[in-house]
Protein backbone atom coordinates (compact mmCIF):
# COMPACT_ATOMS: atom_id res chain seq x y z
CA UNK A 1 -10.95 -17.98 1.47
CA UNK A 2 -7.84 -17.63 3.82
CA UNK A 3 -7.88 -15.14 6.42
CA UNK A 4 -4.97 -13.02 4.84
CA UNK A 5 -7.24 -12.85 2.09
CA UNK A 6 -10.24 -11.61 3.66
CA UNK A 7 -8.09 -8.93 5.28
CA UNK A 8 -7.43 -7.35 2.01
CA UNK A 9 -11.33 -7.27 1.45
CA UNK A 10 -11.37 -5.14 4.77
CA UNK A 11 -9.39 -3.13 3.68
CA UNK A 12 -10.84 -2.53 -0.13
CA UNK A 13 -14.12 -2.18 2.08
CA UNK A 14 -12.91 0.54 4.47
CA UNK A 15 -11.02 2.61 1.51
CA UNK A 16 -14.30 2.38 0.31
CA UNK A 17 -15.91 4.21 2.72
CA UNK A 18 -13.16 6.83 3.35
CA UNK A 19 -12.27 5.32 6.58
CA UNK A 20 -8.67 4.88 8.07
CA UNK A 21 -7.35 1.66 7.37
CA UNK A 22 -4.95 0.12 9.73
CA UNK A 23 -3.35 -3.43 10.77
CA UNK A 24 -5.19 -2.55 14.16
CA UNK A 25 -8.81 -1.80 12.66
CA UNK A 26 -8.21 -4.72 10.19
CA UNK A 27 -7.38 -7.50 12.71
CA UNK A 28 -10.56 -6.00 14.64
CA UNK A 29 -13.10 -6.55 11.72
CA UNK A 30 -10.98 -10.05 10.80
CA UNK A 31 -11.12 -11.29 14.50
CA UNK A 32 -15.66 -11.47 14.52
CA UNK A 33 -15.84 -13.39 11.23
CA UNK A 34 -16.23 -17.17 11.98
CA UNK A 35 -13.20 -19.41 10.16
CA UNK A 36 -12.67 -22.95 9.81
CA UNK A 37 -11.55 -25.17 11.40
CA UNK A 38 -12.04 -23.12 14.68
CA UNK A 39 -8.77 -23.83 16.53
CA UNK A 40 -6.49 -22.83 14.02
CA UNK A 41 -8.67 -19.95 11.89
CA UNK A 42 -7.35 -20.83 8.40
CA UNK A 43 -10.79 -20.26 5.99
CA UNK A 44 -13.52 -17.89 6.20
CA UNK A 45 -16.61 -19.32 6.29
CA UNK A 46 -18.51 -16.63 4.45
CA UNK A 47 -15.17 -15.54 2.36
CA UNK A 48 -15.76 -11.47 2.00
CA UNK A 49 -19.44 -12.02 1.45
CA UNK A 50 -19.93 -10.58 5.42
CA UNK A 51 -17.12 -7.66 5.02
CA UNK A 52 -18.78 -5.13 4.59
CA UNK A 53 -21.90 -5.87 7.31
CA UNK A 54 -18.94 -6.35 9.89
CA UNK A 55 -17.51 -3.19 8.97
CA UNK A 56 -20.59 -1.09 9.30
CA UNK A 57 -21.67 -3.06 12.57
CA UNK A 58 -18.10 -2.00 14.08
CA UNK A 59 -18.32 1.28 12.77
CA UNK A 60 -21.69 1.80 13.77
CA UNK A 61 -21.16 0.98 17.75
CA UNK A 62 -17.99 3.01 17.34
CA UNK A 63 -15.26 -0.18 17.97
CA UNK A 64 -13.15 1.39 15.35
């Protein structure tokens, strides 16, 4: 899944949970999901599978 594509799933996620959504929390979440291949961060390894987890991790230690 392409990263532009996982950022929408952030964003579905954090609508979800009545939580702002900006381009700054998105890129946040987006930036500690691993992608493929590693230089140029094209594909998400997991696809939107790990969304949610990273958004309650980041929300949890208050990084949002």
């Amino acid at each position: 899944m392409e990263r532009k594509h996982v950022k929408l799933c952030i964003e579905d996620d954090l609508r979800y949970k009545n939580r702002e959504v900006t381009e700054h929390i998105v890129n946040q979440v987006a930036d500690v999901l691993p992608y493929y291949p590693a230089d140029a961060k094209l594909f998400a390894a997991s696809g939107c599978k790990r969304v949610s987890q990273k958004v309650d991790l980041m929300l949890d230690n208050d990084e949002l």
